[in-house]
N, C-alpha and C. Protein backbone atom coordinates (compact mmCIF):
# COMPACT_ATOMS: atom_id res chain seq x y z
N UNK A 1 -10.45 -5.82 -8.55
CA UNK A 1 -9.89 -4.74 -7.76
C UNK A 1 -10.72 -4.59 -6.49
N UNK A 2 -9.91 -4.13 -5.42
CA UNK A 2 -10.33 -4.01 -4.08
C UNK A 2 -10.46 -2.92 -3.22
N UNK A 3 -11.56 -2.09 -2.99
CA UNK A 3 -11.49 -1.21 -1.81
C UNK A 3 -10.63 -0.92 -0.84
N UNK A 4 -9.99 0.03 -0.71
CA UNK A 4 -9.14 -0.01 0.54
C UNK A 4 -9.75 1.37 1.11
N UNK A 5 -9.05 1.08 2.15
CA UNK A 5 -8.66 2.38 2.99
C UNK A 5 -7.54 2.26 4.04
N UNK A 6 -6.48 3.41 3.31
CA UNK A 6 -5.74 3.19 4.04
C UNK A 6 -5.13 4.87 5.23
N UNK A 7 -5.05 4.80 6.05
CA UNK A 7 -5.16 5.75 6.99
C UNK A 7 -3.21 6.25 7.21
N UNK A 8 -3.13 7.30 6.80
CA UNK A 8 -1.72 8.11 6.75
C UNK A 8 -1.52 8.90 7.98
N UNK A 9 -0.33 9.24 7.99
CA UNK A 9 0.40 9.70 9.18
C UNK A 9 1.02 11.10 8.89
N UNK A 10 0.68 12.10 8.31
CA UNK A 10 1.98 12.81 7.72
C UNK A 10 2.62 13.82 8.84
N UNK A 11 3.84 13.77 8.60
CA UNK A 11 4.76 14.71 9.17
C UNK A 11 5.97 15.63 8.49
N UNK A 12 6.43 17.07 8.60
CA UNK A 12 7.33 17.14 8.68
C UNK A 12 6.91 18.60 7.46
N UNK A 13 5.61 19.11 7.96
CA UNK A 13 5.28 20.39 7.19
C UNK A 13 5.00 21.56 7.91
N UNK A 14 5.08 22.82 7.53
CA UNK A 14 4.67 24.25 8.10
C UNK A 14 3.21 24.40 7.27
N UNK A 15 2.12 25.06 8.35
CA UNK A 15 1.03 25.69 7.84
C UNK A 15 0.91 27.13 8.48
N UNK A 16 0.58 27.86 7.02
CA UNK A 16 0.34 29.22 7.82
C UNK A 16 -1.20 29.68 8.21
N UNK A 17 -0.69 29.91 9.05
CA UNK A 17 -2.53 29.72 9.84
C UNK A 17 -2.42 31.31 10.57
N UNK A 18 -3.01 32.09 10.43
CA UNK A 18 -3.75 33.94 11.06
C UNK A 18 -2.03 34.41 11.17
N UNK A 19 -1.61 34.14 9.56
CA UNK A 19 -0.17 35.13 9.28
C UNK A 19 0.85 34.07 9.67
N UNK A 20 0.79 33.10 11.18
CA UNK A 20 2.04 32.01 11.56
C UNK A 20 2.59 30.90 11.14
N UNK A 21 3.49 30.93 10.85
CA UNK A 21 3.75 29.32 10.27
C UNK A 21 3.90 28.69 11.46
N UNK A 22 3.08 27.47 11.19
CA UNK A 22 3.34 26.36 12.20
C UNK A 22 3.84 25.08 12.32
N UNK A 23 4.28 24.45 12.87
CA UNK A 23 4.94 22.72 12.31
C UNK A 23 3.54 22.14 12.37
N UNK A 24 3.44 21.06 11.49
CA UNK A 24 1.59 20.25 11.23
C UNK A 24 1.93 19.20 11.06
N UNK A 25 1.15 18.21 11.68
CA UNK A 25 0.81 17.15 11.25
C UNK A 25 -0.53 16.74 11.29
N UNK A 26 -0.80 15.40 10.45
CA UNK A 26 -2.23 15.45 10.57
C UNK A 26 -2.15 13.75 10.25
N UNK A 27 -3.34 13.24 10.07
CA UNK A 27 -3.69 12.09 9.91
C UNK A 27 -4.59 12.34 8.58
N UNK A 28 -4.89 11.33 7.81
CA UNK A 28 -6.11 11.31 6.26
C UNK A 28 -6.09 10.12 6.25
N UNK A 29 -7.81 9.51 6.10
CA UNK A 29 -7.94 8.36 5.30
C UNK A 29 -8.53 8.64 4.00
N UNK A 30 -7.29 7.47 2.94
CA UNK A 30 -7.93 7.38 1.70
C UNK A 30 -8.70 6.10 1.02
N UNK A 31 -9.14 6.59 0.77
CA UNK A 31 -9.97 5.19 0.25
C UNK A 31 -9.63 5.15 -1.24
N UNK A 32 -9.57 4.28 -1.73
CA UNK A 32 -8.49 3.77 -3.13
C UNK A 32 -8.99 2.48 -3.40
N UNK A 33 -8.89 2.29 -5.14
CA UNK A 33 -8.99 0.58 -5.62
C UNK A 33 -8.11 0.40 -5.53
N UNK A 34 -7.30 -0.69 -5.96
CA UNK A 34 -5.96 -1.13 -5.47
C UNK A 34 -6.41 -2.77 -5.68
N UNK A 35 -5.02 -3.48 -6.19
CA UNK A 35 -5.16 -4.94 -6.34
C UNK A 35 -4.92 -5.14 -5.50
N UNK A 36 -4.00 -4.49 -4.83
CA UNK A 36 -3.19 -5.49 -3.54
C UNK A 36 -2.88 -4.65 -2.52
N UNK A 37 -2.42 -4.25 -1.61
CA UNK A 37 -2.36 -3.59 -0.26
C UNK A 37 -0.86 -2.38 -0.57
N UNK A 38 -0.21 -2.90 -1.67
CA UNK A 38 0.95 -2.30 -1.95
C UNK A 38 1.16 -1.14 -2.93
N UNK A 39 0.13 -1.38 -3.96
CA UNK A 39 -0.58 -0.65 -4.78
C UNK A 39 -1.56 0.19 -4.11
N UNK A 40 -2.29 -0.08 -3.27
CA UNK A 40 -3.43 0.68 -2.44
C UNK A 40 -2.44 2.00 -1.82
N UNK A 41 -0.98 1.54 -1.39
CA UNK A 41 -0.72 2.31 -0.22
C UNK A 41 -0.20 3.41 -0.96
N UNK A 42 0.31 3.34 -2.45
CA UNK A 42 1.18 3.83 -3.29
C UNK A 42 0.33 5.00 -3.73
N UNK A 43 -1.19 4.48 -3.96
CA UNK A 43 -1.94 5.27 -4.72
C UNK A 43 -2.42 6.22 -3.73
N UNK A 44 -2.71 5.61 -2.12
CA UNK A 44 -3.09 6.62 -0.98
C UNK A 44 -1.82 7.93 -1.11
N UNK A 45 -0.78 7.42 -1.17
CA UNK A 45 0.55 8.45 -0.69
C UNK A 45 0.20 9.46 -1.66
N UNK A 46 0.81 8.88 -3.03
CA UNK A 46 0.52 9.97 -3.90
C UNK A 46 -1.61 10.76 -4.02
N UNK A 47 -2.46 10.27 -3.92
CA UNK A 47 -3.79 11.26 -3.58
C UNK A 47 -3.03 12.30 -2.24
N UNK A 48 -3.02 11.88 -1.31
CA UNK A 48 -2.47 12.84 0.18
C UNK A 48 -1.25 13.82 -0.82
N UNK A 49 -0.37 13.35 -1.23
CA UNK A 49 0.92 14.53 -1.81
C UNK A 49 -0.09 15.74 -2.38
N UNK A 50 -0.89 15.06 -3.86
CA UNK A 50 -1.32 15.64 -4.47
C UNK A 50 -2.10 16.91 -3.99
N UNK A 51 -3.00 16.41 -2.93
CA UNK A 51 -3.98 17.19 -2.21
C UNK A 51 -3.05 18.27 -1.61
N UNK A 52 -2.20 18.28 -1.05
CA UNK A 52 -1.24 18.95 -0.45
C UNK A 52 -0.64 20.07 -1.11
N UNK A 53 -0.03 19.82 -2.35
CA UNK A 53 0.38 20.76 -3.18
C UNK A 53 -0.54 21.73 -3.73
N UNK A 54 -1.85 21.12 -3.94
CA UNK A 54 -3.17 22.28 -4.10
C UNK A 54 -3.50 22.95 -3.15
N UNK A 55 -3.18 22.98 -1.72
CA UNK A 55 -3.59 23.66 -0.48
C UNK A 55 -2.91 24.71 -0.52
N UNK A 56 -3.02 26.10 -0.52
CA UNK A 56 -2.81 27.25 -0.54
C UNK A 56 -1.76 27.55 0.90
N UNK A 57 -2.60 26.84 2.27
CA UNK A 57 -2.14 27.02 3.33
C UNK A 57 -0.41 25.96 3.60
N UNK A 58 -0.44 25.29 2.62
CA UNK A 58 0.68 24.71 2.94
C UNK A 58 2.31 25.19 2.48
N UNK A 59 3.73 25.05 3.26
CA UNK A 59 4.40 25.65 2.83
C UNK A 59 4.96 24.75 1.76
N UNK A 60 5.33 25.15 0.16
CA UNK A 60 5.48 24.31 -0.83
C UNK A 60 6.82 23.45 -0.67
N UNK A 61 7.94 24.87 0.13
CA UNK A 61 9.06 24.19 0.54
C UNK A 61 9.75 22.71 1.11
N UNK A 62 8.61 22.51 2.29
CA UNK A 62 8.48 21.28 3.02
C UNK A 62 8.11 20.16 2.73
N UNK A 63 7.27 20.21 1.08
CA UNK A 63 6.92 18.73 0.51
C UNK A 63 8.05 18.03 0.25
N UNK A 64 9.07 18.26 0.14
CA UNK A 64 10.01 16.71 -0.50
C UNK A 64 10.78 16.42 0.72
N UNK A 65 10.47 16.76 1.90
CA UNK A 65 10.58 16.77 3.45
C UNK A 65 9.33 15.31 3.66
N UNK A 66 8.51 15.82 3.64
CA UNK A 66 7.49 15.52 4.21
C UNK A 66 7.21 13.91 3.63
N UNK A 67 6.65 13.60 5.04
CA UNK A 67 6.63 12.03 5.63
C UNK A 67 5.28 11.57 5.67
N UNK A 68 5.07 10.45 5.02
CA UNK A 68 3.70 10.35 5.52
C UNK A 68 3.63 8.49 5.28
N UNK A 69 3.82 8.02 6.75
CA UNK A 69 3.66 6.92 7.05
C UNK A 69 2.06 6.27 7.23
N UNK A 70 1.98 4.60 7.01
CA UNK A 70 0.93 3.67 7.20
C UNK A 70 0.96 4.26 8.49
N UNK A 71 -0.39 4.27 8.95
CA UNK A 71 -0.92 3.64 10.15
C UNK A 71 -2.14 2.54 10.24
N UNK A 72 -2.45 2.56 9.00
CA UNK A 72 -3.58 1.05 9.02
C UNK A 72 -4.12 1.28 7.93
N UNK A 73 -4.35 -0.40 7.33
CA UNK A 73 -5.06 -0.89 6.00
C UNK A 73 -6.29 -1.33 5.96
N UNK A 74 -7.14 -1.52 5.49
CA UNK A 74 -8.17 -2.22 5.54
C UNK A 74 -8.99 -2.37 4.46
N UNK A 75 -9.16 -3.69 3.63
CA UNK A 75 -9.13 -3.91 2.63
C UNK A 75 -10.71 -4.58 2.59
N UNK A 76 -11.36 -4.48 1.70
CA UNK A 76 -12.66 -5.22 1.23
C UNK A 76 -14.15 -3.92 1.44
N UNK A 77 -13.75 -2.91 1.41
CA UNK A 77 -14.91 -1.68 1.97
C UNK A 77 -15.75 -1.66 0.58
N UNK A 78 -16.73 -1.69 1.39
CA UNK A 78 -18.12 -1.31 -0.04
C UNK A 78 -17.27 0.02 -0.52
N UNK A 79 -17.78 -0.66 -2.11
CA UNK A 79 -18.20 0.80 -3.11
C UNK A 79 -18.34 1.89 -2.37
N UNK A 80 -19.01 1.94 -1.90
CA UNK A 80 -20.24 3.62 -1.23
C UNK A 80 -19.15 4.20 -0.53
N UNK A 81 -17.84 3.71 -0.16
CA UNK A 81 -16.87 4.77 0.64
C UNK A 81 -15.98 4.90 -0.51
N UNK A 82 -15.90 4.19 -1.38
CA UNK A 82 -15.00 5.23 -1.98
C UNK A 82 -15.84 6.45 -2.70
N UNK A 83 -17.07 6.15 -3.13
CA UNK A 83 -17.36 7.42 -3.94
C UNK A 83 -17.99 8.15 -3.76
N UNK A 84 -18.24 8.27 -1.83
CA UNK A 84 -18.33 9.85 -1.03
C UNK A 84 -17.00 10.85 -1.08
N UNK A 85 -16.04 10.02 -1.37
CA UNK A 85 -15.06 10.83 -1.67
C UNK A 85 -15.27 12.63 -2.21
């Protein structure tokens, strides 16, 4: 198994931030084992969903909306980044 990190795109959520909801997007890199780049990206999406649904600030409505595209892979990273995590 192989280190990744793969860097997300998400779009297409409201955060309420001092009472306002706002449209958000953001960027996250995850770092993930993964055999192969396809599995890596599968396991990044779902960590980012997951994290999301635990955020208090997020609106719950907008998750099965919400988009969250590759923007880059990168495969072979020491140990030591994934488990600053």
């Amino acid at each position: 198994m192989t280190v990744y990190r793969v860097t997300l795109r998400g779009e297409g959520i409201r955060v309420t931030f001092e009472g306002t909801e706002t449209p958000c997007g953001f960027y996250k890199n995850e770092f993930v084992w993964a055999k192969n780049s396809e599995q890596a990206i599968d396991r990044a999406r779902a960590n980012a969903a997951a994290a999301l649904r635990r955020n208090a600030a997020v609106n719950k409505a907008d998750l099965p909306g919400l988009s969250l595209k590759v923007d880059g892979i990168q495969a072979g990273l020491r140990l030591q980044n994934l488990l600053q995590r």
